[in-house]
Protein backbone atom coordinates (compact mmCIF):
# COMPACT_ATOMS: atom_id res chain seq x y z
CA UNK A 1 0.00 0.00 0.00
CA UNK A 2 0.72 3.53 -0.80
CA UNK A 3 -0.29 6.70 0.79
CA UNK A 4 0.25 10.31 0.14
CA UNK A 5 0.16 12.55 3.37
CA UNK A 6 -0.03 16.45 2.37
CA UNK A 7 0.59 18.09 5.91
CA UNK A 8 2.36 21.47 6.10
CA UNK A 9 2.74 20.82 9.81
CA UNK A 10 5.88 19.02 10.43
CA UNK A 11 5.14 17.38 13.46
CA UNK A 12 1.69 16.38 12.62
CA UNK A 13 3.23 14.57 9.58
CA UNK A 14 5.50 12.72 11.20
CA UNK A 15 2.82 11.92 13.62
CA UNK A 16 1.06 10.57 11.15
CA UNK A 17 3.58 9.12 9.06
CA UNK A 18 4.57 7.23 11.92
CA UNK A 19 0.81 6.07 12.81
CA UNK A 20 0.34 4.86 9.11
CA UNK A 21 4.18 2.67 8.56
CA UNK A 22 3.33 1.03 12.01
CA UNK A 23 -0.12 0.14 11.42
CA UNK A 24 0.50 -0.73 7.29
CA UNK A 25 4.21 -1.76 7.36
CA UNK A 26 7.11 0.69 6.73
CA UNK A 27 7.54 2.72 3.51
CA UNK A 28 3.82 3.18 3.30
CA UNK A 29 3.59 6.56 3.32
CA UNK A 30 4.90 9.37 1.22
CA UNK A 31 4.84 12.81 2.75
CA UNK A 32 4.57 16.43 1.45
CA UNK A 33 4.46 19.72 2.67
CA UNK A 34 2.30 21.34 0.57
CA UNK A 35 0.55 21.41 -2.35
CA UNK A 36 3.20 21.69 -5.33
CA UNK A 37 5.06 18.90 -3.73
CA UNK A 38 1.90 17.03 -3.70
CA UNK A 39 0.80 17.58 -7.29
CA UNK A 40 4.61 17.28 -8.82
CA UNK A 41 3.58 13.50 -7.58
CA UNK A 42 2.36 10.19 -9.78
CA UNK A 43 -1.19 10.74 -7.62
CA UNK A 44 -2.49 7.09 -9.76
CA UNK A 45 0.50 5.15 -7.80
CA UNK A 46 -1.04 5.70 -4.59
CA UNK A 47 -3.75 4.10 -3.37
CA UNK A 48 -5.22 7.14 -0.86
CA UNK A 49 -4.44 10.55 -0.26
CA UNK A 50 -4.88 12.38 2.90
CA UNK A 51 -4.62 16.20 2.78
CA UNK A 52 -4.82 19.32 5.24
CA UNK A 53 -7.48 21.66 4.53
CA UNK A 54 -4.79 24.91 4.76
CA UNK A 55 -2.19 25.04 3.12
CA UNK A 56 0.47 27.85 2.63
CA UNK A 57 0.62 27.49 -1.16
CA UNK A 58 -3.15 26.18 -1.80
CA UNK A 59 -6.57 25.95 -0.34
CA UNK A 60 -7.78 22.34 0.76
CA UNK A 61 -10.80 22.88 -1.93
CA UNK A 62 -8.27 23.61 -4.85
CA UNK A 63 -6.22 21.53 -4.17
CA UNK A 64 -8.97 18.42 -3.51
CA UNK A 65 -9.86 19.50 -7.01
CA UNK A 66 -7.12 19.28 -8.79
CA UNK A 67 -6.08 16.08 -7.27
CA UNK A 68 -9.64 14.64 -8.03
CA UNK A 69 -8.97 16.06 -11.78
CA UNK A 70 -5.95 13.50 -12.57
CA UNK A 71 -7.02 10.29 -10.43
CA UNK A 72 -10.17 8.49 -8.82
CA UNK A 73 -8.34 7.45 -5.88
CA UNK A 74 -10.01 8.02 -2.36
CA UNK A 75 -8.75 11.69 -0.78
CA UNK A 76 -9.43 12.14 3.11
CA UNK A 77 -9.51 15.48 4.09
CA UNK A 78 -7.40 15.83 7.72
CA UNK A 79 -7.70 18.99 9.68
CA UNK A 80 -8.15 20.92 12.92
CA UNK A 81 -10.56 23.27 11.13
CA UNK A 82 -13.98 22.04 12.73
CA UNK A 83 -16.48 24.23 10.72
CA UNK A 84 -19.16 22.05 9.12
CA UNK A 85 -19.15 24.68 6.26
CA UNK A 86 -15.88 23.35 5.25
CA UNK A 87 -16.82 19.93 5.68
CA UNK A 88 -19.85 20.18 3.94
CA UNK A 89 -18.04 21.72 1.02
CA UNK A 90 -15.02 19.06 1.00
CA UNK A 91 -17.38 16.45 0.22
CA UNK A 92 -19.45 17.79 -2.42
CA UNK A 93 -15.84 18.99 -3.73
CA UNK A 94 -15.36 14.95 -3.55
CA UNK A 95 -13.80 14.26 -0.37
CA UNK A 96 -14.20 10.52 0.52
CA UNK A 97 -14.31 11.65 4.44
CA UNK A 98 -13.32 14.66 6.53
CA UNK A 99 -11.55 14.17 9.97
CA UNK A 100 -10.55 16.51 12.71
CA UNK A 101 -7.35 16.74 14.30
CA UNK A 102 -9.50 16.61 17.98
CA UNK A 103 -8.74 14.13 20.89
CA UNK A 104 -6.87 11.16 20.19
CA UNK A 105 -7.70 11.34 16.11
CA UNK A 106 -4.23 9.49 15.41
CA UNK A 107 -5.77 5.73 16.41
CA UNK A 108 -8.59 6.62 13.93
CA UNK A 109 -6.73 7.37 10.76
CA UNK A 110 -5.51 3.81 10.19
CA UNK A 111 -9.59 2.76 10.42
CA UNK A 112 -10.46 5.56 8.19
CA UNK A 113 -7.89 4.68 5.98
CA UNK A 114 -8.57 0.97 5.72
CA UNK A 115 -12.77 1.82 5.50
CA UNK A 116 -11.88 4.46 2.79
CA UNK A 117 -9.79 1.92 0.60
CA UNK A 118 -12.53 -0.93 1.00
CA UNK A 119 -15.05 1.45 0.04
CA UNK A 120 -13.29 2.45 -3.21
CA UNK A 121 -12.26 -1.21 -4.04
CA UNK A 122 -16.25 -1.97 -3.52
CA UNK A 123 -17.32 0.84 -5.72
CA UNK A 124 -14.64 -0.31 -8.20
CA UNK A 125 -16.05 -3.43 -8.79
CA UNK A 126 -19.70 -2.45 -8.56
CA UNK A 127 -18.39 0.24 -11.37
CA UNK A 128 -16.58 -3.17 -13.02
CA UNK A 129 -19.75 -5.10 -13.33
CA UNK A 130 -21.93 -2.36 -14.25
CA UNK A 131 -19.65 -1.73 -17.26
CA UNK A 132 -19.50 -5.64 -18.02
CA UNK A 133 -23.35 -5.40 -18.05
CA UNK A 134 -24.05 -2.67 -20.00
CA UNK A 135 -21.41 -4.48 -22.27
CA UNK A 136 -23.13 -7.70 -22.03
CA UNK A 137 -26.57 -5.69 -23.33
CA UNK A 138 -24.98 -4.43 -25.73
CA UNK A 139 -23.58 -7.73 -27.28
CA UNK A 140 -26.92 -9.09 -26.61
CA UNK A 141 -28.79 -6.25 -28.63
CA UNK A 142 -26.06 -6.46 -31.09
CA UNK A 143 -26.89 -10.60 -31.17
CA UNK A 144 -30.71 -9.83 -31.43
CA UNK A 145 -30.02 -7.22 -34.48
CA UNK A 146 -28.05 -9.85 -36.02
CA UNK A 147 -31.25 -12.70 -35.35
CA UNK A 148 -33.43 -10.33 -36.39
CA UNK A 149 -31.54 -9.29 -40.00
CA UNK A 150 -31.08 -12.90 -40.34
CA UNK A 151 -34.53 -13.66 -39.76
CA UNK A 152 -35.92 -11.27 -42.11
CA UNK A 153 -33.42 -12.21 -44.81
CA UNK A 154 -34.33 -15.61 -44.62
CA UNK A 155 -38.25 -14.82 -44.63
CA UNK A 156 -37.53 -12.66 -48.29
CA UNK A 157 -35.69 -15.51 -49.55
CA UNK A 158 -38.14 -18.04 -48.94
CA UNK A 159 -40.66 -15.34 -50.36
CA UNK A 160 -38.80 -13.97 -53.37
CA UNK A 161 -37.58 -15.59 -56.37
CA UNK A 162 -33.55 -15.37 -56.24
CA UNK A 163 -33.56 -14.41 -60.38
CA UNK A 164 -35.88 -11.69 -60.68
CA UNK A 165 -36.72 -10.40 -56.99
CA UNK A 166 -40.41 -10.73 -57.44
CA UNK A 167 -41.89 -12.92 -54.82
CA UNK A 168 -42.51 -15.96 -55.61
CA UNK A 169 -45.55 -18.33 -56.33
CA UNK A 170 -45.90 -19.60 -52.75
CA UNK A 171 -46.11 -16.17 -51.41
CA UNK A 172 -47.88 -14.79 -53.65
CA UNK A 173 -50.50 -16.83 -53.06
CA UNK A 174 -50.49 -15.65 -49.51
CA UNK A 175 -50.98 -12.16 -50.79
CA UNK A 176 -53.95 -13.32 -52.45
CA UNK A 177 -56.29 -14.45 -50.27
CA UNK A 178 -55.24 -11.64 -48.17
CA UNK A 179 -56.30 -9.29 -50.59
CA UNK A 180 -59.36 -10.96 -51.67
CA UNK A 181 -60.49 -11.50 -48.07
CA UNK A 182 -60.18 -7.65 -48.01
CA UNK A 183 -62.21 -6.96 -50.65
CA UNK A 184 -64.39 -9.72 -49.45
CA UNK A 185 -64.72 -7.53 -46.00
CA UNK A 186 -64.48 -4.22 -47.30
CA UNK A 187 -66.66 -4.70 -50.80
CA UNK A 188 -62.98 -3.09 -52.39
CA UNK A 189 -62.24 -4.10 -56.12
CA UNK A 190 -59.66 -6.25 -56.76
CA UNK A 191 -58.11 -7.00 -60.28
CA UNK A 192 -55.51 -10.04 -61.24
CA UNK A 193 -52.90 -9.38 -64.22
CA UNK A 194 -51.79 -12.71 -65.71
CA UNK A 195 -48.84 -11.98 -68.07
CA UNK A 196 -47.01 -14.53 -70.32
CA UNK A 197 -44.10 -13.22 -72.83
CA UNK A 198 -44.39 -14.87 -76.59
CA UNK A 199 -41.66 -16.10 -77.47
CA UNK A 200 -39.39 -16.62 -74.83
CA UNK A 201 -38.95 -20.41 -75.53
CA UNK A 202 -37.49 -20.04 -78.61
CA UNK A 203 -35.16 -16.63 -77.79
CA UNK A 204 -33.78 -18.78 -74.88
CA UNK A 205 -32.70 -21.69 -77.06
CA UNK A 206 -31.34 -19.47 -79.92
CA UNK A 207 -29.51 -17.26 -77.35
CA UNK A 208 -28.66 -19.22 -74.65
CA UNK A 209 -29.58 -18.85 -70.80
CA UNK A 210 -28.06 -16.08 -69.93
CA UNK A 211 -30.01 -13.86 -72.07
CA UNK A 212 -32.85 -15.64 -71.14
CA UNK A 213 -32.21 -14.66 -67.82
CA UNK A 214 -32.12 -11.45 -68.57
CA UNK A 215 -35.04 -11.09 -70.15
CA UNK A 216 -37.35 -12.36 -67.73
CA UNK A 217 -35.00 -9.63 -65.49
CA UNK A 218 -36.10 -7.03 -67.54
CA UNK A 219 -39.53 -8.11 -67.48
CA UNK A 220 -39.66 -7.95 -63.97
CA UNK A 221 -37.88 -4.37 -63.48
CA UNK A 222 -40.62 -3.08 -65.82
CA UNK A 223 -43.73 -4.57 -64.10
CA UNK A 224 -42.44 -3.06 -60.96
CA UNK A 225 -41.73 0.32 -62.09
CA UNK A 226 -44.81 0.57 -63.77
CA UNK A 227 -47.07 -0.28 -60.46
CA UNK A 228 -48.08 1.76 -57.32
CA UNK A 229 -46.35 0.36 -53.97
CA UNK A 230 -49.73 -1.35 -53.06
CA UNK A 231 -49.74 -3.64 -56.10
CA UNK A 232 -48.48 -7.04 -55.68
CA UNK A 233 -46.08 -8.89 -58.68
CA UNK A 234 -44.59 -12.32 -58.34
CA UNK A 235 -43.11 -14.57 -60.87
CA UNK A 236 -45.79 -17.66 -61.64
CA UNK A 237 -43.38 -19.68 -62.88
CA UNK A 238 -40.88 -20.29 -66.23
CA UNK A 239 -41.63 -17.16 -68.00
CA UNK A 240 -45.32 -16.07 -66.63
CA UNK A 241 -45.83 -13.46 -64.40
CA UNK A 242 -48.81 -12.48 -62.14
CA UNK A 243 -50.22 -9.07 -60.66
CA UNK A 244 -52.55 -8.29 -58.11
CA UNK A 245 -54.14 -4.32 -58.27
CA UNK A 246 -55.99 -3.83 -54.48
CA UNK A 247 -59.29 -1.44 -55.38
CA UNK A 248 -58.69 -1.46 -59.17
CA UNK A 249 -61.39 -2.03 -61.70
CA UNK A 250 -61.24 -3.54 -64.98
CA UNK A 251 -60.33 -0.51 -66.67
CA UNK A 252 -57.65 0.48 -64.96
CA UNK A 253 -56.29 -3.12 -64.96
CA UNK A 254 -56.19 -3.12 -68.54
CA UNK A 255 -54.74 0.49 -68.49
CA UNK A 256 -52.22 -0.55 -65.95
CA UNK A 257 -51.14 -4.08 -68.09
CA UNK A 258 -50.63 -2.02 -71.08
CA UNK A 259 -48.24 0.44 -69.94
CA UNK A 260 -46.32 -2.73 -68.92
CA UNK A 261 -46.72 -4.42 -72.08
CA UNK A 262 -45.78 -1.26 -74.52
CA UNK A 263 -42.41 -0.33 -71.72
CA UNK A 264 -41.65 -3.70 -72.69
CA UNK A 265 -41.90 -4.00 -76.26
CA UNK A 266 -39.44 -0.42 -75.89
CA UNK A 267 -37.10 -2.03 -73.98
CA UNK A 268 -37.09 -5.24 -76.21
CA UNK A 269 -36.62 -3.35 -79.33
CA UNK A 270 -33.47 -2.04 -77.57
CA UNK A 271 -32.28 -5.16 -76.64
CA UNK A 272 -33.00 -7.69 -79.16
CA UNK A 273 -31.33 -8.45 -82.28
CA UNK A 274 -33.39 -6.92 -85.50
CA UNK A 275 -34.50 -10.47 -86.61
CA UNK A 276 -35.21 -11.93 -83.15
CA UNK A 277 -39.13 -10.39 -82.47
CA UNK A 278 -40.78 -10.77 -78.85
CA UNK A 279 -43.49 -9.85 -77.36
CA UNK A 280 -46.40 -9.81 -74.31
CA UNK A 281 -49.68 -11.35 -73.50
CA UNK A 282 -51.96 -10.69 -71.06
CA UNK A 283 -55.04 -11.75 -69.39
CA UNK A 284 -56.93 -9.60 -67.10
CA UNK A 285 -59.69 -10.80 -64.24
CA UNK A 286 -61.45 -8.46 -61.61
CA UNK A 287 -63.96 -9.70 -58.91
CA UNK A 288 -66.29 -7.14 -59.78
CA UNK A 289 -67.14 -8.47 -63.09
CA UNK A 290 -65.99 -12.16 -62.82
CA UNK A 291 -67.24 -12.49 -59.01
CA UNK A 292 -64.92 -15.18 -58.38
CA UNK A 293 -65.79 -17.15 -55.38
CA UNK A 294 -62.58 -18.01 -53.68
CA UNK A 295 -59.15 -16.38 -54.67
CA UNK A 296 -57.48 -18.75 -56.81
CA UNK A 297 -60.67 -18.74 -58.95
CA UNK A 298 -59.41 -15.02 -59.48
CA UNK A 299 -56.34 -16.12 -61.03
CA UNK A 300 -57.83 -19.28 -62.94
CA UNK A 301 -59.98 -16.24 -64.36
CA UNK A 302 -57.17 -14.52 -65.71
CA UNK A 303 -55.26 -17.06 -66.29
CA UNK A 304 -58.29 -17.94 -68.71
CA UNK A 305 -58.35 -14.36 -70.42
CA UNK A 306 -54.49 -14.86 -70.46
CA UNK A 307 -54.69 -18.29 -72.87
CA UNK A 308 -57.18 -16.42 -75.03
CA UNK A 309 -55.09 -13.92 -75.82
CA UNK A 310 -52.53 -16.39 -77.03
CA UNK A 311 -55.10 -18.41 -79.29
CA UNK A 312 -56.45 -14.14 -80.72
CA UNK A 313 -52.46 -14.29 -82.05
CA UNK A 314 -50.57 -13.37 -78.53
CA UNK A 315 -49.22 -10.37 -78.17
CA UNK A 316 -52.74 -8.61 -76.69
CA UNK A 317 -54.49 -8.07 -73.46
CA UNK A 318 -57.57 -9.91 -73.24
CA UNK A 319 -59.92 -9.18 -70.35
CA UNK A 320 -62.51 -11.70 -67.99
CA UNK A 321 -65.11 -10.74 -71.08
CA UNK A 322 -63.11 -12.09 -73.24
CA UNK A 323 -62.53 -8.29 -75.24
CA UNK A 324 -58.93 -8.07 -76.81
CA UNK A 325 -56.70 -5.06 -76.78
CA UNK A 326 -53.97 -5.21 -79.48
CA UNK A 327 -50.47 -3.33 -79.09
CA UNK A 328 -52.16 0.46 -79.15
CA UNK A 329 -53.26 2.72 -76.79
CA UNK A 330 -56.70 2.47 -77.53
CA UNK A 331 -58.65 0.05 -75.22
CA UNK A 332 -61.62 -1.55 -75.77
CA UNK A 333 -64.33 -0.75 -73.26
CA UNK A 334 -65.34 -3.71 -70.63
């Protein structure tokens, strides 16, 4: 153990120099005079610090404060001033205890010293474990981000399909009975897109794969930059696509399907080879006119208007009344 003794007083530091190496062991203690030769010390090496309150270079407070500035070791504030002013102000200053040089003080600085020291080891480790728990909820939030990202990763992989980031079949038919049980509830249209490119078969065995892929890449980017954030798209499967359009009518359906079909036949024309030709055909359903009476009978619906439009020479959209709209603009009323 080390302890630094700031007394100006040279008897009373002997005094209590020699109090301290009989009751600790010799060498404990390190005395000073005042407060330069106190501060010109390594304060962190010692393991308390008792100080006068008057100095002749330095007030007690100042010198408590500067002390308390470059370590968190206990200070014990030793003097014959007996004004609870002083005391008071020592200890909100951050005096670890205030003693009076009264009666036969010498026999208690030892105790003080040793309660002082256990205190501060005590609030050390509470300090220790509070910092190893916060640190432990930390990692432990950290962990739960981590489950969580993972979790929600894993639930849009099992729900998207890896090549074109549509969802996929399985979840989309999730979607759809949630959306027709909806409109079911809230008497709220609902219209199906069924989309098939012409075509495709043949451009993926002249070209290969890869630009097969992209294709049906394409295809995707354009059906979901050409819906609202409410509609739902997902890849049926091989080169058929399906949309759901919450609270839109036939019209607007058909509307809707041909901006996809004409962005497509722009980007194709950019893409394709002048002798390779492809193109889009849809089939449209909404409950309003087709009144399915379960969900999938929505999709069977347009996936009936869809398979007319192939055998009216594909590239069209064909709605649930069987009316075809060719490649234009102009759409046929319902």
């Amino acid at each position: 153990m080390k302890i630094l003794v700031v007394e100006d007083d040279a008897d009373q530091r002997d005094l209590i120099r020699e109090t301290l190496d009989e009751h600790f062991g010799p060498d404990t203690v390190v005395p000073t005079a005042c407060g330069r030769e106190a501060l010109a010390q390594s304060l962190d090496k010692f393991d308390i610090i008792l100080t006068d309150f008057n100095l002749p270079d330095i007030t007690g407070i100042d010198l408590l404060a500067r002390i308390l500035s470059r370590c968190d070791k206990p200070v014990i504030v030793v003097t014959g001033e007996n004004v609870r002013q002083s005391a008071t102000q020592a200890i909100r200053t951050g005096a670890s205890d205030y003693l009076l040089k009264a009666g036969d003080y010498l026999t208690t600085i030892p105790l003080a010293v040793e309660k002082n020291i256990e205190s501060y080891k005590i609030r050390q480790e509470n300090r220790r474990l509070q910092e190893q728990q916060q640190q432990s909820a930390r990692e432990i939030a950290l962990k739960n981000q981590q489950l969580k990202d993972s979790l929600q990763q894993m639930e849009r992989m099992a729900a998207t399909d890896p090549l074109t980031g549509l969802y996929n079949r399985r979840h989309f038919t999730t979607c759809l009975q949630r959306c027709f049980e909806e409109t079911q509830r809230y008497g709220q249209d609902l219209s199906c897109i069924m989309l098939d490119l012409d075509g495709y078969k043949h451009l993926n065995d002249e070209l290969g794969h890869q630009f097969g892929d992209r294709i049906l890449q394409i295809t995707a980017k354009v059906i979901t930059l050409n819906l609202r954030v409410m509609d739902i798209a997902a890849r049926y499967g091989g080169d058929e696509f399906v949309v759901l359009l919450p609270h839109i009518g036939a019209d607007t359906a058909v509307q809707a399907g041909q901006r996809v079909k004409d962005e497509f036949m722009a980007q194709m024309r950019n893409l394709l080879p002048s002798d390779v030709s492809m193109s889009m055909s849809m089939g449209v359903a909404t409950v309003s006119v087709n009144h399915p009476s379960h969900a999938e009978q929505l999709v069977a619906y347009a996936d009936d208007a869809l398979y007319a439009a192939k055998r009216a020479g594909k590239n069209c959209i064909v709605d649930s009344t069987a009316n075809t709209v060719g490649n234009t603009l102009c759409l046929l009323p319902l």
